[in-house]
Protein backbone atom coordinates (compact mmCIF):
# COMPACT_ATOMS: atom_id res chain seq x y z
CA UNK A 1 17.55 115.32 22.70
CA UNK A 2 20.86 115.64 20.93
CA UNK A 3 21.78 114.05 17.70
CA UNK A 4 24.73 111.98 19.10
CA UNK A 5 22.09 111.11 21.95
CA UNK A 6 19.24 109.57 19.39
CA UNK A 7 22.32 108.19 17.14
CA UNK A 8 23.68 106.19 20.37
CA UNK A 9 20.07 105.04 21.25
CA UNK A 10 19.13 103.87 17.46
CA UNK A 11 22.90 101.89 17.45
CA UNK A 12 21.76 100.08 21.17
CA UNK A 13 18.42 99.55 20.40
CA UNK A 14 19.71 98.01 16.77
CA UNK A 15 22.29 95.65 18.94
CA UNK A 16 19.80 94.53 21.25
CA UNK A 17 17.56 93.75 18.27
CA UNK A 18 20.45 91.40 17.09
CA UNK A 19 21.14 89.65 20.67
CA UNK A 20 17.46 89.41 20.73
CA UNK A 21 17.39 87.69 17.50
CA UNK A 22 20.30 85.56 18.23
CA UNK A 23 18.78 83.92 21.43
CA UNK A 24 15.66 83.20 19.46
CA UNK A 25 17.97 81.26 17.05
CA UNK A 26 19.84 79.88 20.25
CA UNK A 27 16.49 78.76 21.93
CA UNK A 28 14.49 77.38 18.65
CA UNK A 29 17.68 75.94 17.39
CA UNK A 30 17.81 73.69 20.81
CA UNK A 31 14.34 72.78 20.99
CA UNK A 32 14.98 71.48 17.36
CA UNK A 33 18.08 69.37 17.86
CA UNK A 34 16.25 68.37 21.52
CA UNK A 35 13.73 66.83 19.39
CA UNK A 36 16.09 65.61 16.71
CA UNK A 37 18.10 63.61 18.84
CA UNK A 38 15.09 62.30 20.73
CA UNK A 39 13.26 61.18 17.35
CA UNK A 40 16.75 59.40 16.18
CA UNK A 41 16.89 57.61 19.80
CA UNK A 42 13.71 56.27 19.77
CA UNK A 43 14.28 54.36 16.72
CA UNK A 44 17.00 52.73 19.40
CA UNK A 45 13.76 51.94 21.49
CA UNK A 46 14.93 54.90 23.99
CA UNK A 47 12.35 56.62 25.69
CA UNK A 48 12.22 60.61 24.52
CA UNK A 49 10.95 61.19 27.78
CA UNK A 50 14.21 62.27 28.95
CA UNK A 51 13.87 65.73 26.49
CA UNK A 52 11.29 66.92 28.45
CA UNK A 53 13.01 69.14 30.76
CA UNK A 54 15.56 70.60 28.08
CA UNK A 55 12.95 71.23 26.16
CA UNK A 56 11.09 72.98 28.89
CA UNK A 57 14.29 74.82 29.63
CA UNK A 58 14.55 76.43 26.19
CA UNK A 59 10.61 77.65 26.17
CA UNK A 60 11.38 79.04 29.48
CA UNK A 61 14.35 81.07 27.69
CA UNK A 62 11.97 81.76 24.65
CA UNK A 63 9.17 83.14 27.20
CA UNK A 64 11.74 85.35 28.95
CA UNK A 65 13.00 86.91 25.84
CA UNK A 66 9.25 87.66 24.59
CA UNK A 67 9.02 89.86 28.09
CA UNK A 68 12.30 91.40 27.18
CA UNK A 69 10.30 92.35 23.63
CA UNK A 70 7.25 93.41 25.35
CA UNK A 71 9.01 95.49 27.95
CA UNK A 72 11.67 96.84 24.88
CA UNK A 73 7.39 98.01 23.07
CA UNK A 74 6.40 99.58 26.61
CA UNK A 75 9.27 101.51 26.85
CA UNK A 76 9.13 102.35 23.31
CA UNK A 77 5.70 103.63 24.45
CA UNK A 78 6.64 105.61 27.55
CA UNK A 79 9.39 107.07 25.50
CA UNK A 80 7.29 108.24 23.04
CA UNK A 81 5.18 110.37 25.90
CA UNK A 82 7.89 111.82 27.52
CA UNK A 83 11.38 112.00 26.00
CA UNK A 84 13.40 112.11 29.32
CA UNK A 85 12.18 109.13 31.10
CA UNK A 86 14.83 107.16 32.35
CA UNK A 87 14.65 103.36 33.02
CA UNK A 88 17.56 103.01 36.02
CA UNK A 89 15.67 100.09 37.82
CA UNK A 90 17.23 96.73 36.74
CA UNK A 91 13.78 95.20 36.17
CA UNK A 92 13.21 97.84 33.21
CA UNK A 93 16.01 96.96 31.39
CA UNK A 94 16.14 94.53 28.81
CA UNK A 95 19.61 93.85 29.04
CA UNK A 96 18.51 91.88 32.36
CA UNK A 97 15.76 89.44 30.70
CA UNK A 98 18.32 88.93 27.71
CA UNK A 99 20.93 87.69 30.40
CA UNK A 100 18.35 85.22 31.93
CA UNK A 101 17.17 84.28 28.39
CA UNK A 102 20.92 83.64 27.46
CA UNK A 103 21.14 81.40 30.93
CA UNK A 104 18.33 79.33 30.42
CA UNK A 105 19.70 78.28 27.24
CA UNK A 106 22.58 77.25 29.27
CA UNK A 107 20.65 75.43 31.70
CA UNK A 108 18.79 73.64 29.00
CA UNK A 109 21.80 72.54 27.49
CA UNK A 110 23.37 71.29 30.49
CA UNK A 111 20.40 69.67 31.59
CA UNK A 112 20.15 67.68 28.08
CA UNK A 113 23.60 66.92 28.17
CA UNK A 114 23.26 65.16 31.63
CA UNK A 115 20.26 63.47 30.86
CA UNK A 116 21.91 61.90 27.50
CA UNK A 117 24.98 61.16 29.55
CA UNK A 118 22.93 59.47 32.48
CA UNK A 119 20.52 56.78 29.16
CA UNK A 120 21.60 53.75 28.94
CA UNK A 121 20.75 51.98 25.46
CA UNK A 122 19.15 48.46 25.42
């Protein structure tokens, strides 16, 4: 392998390291405020029962990414066996669970949004 070949693989697989880091902030971060603004309802006698499915929503995006992180180690792996390998098939790259992991957290915000805008407080 060439040196401007490893160089360009080290600078991706350093990006993707950040992206994955930032949806883990993205996804945590929403499961916190979720909760936040559930717990400061409540005291308003609102049921929390309506974070349920944002909630859900951002594990779903936190799940995704940690098959992104697992497939990112098996590739490592495969990699390490034979240097040429090549990955083509959408399903092997990470950039693809990233993307759903980045939509989910869209979803889940949408969906809390809706269900705040759709209580009604005693």
């Amino acid at each position: 392998m060439s040196n401007a070949r490893v160089e360009q693989e080290k600078r991706s697989q350093d990006v993707a390291d950040k992206i994955r880091t930032y949806l883990t902030a993205l996804n945590t971060g929403g499961i916190a405020v979720t909760f936040g603004v559930a717990g400061s309802l409540a005291s308003n006698k609102v049921n929390p029962g309506w974070a349920v499915w944002p909630v859900a929503s951002f594990v779903m995006g936190l799940i995704i990414l940690g098959a992104s992180l697992f497939l990112a180690k098996h590739k490592a792996l495969k990699r390490r066996d034979n240097a040429d390998i090549d990955f083509t098939k959408w399903y092997w790259r990470n950039f693809t669970y990233d993307l759903l992991s980045l939509i989910a957290f869209v979803i889940a915000v949408a969906i809390g949004l809706w269900q705040l805008n759709c209580l009604q407080l005693p």
